[in-house]
C-alpha atoms as a PDB file:
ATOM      1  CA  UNK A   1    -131.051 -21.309-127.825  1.00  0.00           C
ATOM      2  CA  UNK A   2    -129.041 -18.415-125.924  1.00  0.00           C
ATOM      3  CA  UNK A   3    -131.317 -17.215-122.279  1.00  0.00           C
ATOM      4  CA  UNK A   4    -132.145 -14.161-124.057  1.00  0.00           C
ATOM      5  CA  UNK A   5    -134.411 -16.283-126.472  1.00  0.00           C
ATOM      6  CA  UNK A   6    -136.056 -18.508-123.645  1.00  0.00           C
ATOM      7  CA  UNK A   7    -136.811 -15.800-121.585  1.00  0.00           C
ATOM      8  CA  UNK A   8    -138.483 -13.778-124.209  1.00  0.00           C
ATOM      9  CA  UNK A   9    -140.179 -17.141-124.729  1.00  0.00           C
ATOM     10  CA  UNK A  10    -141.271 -17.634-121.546  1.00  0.00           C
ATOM     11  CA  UNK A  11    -143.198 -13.694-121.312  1.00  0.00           C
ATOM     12  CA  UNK A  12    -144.628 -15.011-124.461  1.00  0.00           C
ATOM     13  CA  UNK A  13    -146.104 -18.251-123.082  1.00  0.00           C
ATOM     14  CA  UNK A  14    -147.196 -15.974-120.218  1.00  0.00           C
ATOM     15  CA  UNK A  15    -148.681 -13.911-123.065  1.00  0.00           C
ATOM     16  CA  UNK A  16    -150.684 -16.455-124.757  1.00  0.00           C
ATOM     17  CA  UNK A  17    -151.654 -17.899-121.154  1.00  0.00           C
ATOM     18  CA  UNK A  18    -153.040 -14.927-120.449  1.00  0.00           C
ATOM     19  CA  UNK A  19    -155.614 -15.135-123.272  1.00  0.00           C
ATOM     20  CA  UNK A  20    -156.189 -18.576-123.243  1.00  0.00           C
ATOM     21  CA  UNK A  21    -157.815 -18.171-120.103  1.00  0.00           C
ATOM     22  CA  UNK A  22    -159.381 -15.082-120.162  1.00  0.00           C
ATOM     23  CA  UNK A  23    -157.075 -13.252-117.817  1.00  0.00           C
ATOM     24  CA  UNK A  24    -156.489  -9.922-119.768  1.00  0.00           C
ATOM     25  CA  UNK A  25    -154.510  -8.706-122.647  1.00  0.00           C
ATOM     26  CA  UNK A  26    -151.499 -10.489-124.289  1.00  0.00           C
ATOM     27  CA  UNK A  27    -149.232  -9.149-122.097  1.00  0.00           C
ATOM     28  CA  UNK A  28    -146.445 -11.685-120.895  1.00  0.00           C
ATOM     29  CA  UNK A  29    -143.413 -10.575-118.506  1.00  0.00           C
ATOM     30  CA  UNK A  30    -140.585 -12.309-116.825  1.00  0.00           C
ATOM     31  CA  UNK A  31    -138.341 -10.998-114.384  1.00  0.00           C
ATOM     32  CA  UNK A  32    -134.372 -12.587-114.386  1.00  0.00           C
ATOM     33  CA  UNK A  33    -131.455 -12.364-111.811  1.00  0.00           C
ATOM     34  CA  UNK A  34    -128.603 -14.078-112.693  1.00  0.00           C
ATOM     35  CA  UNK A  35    -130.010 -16.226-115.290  1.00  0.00           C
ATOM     36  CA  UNK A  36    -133.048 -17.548-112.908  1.00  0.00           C
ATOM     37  CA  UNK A  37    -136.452 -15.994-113.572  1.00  0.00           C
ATOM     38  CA  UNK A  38    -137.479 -14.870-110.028  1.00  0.00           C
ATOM     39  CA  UNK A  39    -140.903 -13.117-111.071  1.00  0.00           C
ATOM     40  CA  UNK A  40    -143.655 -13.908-113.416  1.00  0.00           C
ATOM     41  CA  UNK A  41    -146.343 -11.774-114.895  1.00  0.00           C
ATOM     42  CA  UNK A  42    -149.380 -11.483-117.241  1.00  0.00           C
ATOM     43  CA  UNK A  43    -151.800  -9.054-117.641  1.00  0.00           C
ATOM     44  CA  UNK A  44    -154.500  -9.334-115.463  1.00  0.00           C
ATOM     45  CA  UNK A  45    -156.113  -6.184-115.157  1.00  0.00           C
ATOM     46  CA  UNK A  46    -159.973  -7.654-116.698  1.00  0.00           C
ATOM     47  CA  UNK A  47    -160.010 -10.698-114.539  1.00  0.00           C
ATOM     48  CA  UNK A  48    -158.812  -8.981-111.860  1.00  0.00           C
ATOM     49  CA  UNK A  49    -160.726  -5.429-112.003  1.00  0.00           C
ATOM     50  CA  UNK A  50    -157.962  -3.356-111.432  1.00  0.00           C
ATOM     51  CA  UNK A  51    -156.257  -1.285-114.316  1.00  0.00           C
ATOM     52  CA  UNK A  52    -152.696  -1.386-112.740  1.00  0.00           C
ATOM     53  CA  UNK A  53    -152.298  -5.279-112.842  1.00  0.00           C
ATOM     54  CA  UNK A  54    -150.226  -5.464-116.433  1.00  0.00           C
ATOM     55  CA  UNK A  55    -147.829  -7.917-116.705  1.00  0.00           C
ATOM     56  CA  UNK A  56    -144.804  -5.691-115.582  1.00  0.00           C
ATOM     57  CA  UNK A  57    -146.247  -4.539-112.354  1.00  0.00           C
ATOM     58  CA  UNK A  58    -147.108  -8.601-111.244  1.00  0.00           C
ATOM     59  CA  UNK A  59    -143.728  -9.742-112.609  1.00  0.00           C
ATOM     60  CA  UNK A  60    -142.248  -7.193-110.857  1.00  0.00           C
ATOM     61  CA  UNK A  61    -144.113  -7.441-107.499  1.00  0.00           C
ATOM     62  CA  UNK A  62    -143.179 -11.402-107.399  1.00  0.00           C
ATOM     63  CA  UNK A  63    -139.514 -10.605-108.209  1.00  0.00           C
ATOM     64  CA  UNK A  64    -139.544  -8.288-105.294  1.00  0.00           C
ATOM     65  CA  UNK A  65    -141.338 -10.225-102.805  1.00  0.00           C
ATOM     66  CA  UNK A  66    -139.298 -12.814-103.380  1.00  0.00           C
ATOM     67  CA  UNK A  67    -135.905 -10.781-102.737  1.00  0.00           C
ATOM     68  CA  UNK A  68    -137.241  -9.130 -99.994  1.00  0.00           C
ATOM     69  CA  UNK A  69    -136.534  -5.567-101.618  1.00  0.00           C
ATOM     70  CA  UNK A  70    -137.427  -2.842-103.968  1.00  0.00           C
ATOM     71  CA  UNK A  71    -134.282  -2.651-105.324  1.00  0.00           C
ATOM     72  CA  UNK A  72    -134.068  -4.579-108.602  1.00  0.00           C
ATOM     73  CA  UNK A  73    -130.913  -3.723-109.397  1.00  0.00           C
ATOM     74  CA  UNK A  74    -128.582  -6.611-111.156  1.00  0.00           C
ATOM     75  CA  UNK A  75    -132.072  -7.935-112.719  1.00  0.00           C
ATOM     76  CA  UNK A  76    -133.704  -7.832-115.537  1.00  0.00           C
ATOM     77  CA  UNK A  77    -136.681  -7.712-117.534  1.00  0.00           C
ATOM     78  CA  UNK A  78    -138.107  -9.540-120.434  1.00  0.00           C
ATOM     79  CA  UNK A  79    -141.599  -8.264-121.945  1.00  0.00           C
ATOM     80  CA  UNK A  80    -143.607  -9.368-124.637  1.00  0.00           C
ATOM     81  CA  UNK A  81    -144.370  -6.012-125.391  1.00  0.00           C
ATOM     82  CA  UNK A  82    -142.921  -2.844-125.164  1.00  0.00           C
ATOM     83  CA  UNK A  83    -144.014  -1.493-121.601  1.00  0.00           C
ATOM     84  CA  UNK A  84    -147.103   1.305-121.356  1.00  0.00           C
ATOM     85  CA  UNK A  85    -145.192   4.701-119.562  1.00  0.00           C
ATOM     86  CA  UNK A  86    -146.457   3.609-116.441  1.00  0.00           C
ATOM     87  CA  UNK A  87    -145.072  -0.180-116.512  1.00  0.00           C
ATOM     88  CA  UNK A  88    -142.309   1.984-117.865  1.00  0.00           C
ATOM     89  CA  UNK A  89    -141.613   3.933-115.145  1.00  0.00           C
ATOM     90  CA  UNK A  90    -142.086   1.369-112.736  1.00  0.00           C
ATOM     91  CA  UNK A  91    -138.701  -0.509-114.305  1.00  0.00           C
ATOM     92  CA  UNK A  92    -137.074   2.687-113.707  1.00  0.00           C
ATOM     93  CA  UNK A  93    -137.983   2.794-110.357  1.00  0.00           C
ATOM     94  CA  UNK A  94    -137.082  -0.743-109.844  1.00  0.00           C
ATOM     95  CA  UNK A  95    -133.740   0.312-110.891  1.00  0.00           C
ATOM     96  CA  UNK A  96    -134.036  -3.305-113.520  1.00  0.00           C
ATOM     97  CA  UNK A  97    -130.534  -3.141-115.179  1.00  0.00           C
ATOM     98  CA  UNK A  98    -131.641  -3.797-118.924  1.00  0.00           C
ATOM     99  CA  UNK A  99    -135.339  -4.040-120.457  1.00  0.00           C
ATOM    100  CA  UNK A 100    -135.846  -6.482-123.552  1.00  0.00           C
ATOM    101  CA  UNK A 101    -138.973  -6.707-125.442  1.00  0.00           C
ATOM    102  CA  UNK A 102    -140.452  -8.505-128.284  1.00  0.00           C
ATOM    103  CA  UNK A 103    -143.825  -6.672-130.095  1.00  0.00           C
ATOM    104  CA  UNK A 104    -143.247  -2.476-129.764  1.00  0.00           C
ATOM    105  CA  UNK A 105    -146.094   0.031-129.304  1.00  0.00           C
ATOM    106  CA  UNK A 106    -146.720   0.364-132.887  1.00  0.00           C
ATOM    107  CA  UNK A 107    -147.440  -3.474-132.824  1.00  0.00           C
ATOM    108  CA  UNK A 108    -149.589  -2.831-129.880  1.00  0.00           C
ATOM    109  CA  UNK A 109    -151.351  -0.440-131.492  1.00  0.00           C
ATOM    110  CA  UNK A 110    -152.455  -1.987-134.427  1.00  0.00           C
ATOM    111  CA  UNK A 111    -154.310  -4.254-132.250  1.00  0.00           C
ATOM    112  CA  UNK A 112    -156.209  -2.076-130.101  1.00  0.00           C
ATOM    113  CA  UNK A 113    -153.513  -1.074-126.825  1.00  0.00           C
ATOM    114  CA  UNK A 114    -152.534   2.420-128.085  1.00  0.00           C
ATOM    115  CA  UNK A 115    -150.798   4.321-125.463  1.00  0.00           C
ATOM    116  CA  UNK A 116    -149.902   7.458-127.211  1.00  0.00           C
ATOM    117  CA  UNK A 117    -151.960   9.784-125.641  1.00  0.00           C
ATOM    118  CA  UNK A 118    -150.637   9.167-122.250  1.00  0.00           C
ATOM    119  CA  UNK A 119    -146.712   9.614-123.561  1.00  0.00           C
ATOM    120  CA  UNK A 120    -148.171  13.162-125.239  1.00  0.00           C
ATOM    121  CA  UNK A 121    -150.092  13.991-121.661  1.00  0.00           C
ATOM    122  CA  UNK A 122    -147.200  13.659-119.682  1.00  0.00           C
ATOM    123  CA  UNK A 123    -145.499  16.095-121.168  1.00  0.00           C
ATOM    124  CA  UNK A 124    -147.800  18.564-121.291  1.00  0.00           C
ATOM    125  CA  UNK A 125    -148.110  21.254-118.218  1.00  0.00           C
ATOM    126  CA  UNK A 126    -150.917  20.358-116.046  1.00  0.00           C
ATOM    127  CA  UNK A 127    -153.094  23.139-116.908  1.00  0.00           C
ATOM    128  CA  UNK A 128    -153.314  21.202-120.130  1.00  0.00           C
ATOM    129  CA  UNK A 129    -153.967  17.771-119.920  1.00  0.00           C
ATOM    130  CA  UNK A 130    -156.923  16.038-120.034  1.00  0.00           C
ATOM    131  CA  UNK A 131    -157.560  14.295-116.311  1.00  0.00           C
ATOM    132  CA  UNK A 132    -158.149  18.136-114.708  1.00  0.00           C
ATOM    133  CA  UNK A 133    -155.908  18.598-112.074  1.00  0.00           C
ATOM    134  CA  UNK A 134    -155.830  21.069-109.204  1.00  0.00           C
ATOM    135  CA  UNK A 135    -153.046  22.022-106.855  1.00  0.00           C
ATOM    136  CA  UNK A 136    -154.568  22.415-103.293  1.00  0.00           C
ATOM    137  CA  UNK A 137    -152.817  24.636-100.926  1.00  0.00           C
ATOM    138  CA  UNK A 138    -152.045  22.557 -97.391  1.00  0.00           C
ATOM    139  CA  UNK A 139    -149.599  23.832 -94.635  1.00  0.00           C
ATOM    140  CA  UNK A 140    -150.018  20.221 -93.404  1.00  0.00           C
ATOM    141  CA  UNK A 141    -148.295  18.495 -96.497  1.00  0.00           C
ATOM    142  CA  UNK A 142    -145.375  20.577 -96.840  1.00  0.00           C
ATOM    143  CA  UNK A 143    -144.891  19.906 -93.080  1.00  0.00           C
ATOM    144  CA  UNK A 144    -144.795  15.773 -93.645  1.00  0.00           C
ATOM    145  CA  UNK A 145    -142.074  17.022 -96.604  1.00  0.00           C
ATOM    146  CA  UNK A 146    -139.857  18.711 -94.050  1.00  0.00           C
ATOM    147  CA  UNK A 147    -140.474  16.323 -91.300  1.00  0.00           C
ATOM    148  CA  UNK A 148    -138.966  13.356 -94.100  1.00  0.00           C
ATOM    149  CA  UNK A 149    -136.048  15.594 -94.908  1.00  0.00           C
ATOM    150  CA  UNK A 150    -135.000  15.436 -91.319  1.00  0.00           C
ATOM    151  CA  UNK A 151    -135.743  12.075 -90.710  1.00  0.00           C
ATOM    152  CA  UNK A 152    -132.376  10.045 -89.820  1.00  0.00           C
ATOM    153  CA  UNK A 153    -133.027   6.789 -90.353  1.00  0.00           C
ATOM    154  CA  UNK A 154    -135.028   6.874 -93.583  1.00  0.00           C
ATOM    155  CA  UNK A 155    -135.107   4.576 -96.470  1.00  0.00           C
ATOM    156  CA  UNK A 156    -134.103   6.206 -99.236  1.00  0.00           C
ATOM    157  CA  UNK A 157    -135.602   5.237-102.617  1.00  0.00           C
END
């Protein structure tokens, strides 16, 4: 069996773990630096209460606690499913070398996890999506903004 097949294996047991026990969806994720999974995930957001636990964001969160950074870069990811756009974007901002995944949206979908409408949403102009959204003016904002820019000993991201 080549790592590529036991790690998908392993976000799958994390899958089925996950509804086993009642945790939340059949989400499984693993997290893999030089062929050692250092992070673990499954879904978690009905146990848990909180809509932003999936599987990528915990396996992700362990993998970086557990290199003390939020720079994944060199790692990478191995998801039962293809990622929602925000687990998505969060392995982009990770900087995870290579993403791997087993079922795709269209499987997801035709078991009840459609994320379609937030892929259309985000590219629509603000004025047009569904969450209403207003721009508030605030001199204060822009002034954190420029304060950051001149900031010297930042960490960039």
């Amino acid at each position: 069996m080549t790592n590529k097949k036991q790690f998908i294996q392993e976000a799958i047991k994390l899958s089925q773990y996950a509804i086993d026990n009642n945790k939340g969806g059949p989400f499984g994720v693993v997290v893999v630096k030089d062929g050692e999974i250092i992070g673990r995930g499954y879904n978690k957001v009905t146990s848990e209460n909180n809509p932003i636990l999936h599987a990528e964001i915990v396996a992700i969160q362990e993998a970086c606690k557990k290199l003390g950074t939020f720079d994944l870069s060199g790692c990478e990811i191995y998801s039962s499913c293809e990622p929602c756009p925000m687990c998505l974007s969060a392995c982009y901002w990770a900087k995870l070398d290579k993403l791997y995944f087993a079922n795709s949206r269209k499987d997801a979908k035709k078991v009840g996890f459609c994320d379609d409408f937030i892929y259309n949403e985000i590219s629509l102009p603000i004025e047009e999506r569904s969450l209403k959204t207003e721009k508030l003016e605030n001199s204060e904002a822009i002034k954190v903004f420029e304060k950051w820019d001149k900031k010297e000993n930042k960490i960039k991201y």
